[in-house]
N, C-alpha and C. Protein backbone atom coordinates (compact mmCIF):
# COMPACT_ATOMS: atom_id res chain seq x y z
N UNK A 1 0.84 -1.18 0.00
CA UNK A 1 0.00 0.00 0.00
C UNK A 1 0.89 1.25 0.00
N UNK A 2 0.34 2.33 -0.63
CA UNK A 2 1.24 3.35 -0.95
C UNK A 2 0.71 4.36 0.09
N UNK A 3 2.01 4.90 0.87
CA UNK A 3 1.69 5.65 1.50
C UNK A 3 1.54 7.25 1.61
N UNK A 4 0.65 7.93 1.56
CA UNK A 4 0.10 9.34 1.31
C UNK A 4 0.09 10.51 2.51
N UNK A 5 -0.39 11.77 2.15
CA UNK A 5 -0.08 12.48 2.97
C UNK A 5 -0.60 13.50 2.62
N UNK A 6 -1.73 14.37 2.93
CA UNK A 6 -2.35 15.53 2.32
C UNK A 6 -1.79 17.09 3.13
N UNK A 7 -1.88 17.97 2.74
CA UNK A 7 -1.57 19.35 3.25
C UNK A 7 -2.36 20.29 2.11
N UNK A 8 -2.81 21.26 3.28
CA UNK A 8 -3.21 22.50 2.58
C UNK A 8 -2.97 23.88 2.84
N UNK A 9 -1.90 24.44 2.16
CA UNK A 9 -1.39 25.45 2.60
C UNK A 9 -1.68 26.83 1.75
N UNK A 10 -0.98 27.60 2.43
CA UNK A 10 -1.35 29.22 1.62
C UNK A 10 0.09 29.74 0.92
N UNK A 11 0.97 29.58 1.31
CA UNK A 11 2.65 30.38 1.19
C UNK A 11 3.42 29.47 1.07
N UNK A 12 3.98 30.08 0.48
CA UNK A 12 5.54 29.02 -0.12
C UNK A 12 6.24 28.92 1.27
N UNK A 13 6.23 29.37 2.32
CA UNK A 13 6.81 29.60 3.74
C UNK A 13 6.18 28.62 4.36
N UNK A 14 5.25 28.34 4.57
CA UNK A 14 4.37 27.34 5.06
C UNK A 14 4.11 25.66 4.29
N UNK A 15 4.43 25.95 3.00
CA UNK A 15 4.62 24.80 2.66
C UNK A 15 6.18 24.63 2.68
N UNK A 16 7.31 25.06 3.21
CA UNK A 16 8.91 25.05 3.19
C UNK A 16 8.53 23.82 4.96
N UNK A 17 7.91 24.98 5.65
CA UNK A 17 7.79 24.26 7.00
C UNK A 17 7.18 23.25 7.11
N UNK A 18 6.15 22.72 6.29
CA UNK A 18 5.14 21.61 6.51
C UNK A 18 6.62 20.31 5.73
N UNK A 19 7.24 20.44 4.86
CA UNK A 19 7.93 19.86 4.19
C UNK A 19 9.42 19.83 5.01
N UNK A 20 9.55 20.42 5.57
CA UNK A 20 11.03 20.20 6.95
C UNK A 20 10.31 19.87 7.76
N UNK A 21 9.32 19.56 8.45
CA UNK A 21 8.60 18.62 9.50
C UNK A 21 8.39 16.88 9.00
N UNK A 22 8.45 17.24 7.63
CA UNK A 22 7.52 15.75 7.25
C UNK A 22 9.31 14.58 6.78
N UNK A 23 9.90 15.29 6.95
CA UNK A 23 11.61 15.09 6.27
C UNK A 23 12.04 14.90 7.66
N UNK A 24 11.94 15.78 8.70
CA UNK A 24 12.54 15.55 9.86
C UNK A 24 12.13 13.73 10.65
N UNK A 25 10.95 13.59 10.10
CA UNK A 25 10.62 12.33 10.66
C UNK A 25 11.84 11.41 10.14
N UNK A 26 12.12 11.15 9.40
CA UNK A 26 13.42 10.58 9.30
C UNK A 26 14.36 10.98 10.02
N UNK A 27 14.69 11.52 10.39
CA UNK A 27 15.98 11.90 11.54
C UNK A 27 15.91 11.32 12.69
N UNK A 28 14.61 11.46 12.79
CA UNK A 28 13.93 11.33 14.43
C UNK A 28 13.91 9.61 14.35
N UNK A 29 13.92 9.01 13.63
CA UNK A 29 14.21 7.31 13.57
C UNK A 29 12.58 7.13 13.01
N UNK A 30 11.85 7.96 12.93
CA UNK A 30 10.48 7.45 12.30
C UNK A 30 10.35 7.66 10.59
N UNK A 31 11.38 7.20 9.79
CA UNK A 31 11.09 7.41 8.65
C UNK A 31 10.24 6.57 7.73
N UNK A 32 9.67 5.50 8.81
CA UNK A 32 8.57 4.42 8.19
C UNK A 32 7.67 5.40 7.78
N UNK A 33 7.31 7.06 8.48
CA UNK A 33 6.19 7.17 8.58
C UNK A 33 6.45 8.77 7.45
N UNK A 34 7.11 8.37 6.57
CA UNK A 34 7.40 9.59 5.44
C UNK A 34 6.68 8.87 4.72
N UNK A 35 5.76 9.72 3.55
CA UNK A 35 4.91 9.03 2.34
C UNK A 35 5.70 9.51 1.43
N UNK A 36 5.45 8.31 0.39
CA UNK A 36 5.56 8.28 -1.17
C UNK A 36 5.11 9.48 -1.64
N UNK A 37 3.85 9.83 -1.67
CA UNK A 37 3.11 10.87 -2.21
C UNK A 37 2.58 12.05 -1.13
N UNK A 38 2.70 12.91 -1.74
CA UNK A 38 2.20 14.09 -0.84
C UNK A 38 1.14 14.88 -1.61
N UNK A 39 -0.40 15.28 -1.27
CA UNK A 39 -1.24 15.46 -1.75
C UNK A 39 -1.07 17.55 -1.57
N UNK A 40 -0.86 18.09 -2.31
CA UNK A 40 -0.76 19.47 -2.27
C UNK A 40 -1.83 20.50 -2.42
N UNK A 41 -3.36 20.82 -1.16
CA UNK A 41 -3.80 21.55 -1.66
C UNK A 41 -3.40 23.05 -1.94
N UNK A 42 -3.92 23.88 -2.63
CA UNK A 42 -3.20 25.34 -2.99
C UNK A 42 -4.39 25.92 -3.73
N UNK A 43 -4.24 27.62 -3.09
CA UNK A 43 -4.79 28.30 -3.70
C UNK A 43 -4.41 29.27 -4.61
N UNK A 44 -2.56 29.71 -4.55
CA UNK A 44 -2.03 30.04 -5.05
C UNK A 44 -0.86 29.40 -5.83
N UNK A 45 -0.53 30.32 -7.31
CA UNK A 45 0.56 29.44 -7.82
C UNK A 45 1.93 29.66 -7.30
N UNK A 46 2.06 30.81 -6.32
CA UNK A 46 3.34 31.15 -6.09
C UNK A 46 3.75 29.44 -5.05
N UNK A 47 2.88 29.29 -4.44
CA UNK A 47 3.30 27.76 -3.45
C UNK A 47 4.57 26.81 -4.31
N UNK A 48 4.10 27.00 -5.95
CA UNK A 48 5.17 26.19 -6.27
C UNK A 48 6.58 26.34 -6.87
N UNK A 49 6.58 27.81 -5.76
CA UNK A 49 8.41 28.39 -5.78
C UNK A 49 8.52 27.51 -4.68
N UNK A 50 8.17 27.24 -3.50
CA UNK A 50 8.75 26.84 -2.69
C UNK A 50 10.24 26.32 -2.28
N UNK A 51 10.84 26.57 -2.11
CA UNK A 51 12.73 26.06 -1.93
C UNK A 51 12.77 24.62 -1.27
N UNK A 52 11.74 24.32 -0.75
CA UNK A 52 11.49 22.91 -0.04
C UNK A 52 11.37 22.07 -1.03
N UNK A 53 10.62 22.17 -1.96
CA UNK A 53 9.80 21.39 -2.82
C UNK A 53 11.07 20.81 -3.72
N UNK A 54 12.34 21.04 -3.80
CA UNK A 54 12.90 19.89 -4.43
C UNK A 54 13.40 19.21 -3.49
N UNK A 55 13.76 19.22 -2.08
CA UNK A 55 13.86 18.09 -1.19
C UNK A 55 13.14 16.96 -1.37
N UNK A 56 12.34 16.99 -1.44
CA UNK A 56 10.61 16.04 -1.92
C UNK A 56 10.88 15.21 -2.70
N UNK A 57 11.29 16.19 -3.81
CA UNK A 57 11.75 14.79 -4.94
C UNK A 57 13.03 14.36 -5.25
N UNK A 58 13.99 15.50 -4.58
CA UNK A 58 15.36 14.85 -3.76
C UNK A 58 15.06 13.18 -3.00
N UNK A 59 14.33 13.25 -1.88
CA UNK A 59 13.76 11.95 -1.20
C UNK A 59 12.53 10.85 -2.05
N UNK A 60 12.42 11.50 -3.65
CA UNK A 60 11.59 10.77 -4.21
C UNK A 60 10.10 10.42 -3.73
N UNK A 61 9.69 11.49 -2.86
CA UNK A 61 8.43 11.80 -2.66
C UNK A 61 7.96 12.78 -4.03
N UNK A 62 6.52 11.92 -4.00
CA UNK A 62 5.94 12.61 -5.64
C UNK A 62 4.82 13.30 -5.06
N UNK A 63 4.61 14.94 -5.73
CA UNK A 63 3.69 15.86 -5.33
C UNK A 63 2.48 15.84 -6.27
N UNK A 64 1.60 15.81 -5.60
CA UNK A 64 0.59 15.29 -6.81
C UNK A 64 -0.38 16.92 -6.05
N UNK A 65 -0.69 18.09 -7.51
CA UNK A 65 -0.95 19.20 -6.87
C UNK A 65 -2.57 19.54 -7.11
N UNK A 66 -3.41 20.15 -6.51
CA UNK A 66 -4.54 20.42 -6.55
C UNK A 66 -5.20 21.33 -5.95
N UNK A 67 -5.73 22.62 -7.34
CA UNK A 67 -5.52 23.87 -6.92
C UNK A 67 -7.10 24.41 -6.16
N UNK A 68 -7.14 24.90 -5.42
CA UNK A 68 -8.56 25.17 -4.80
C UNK A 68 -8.91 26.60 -5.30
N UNK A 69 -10.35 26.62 -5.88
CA UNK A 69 -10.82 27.78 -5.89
C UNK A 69 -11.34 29.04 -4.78
């Protein structure tokens, strides 16, 4: 089973932090609990400057994005 992970953020700042929390679980010895996929809600397009967002697929986590009106 593939493991997932949803977030819904506003700022490229907030998705930097949601994405160094979800990475840190690996450090912390819980990296069972990092997903494959990360579900990206967004209302804006600037979210996908984010400076985090190639860590993600640095660690081969895939962003699957979905923009909210």
């Amino acid at each position: 089973m593939t493991k997932s992970r949803s977030f819904k953020v506003r700022t490229a700042e907030e998705l930097d932090s949601e994405v160094r929390d979800l990475l840190a679980l690996g450090l912390v010895g819980r990296g069972h609990e990092v997903p494959e996929i990360v579900y990206m809600d967004y209302t804006d397009e600037a979210i996908k400057e984010a400076s985090a967002l190639s860590q993600l697929t640095a660690h081969g986590i895939r962003v699957v994005w979905h923009k909210q009106s």
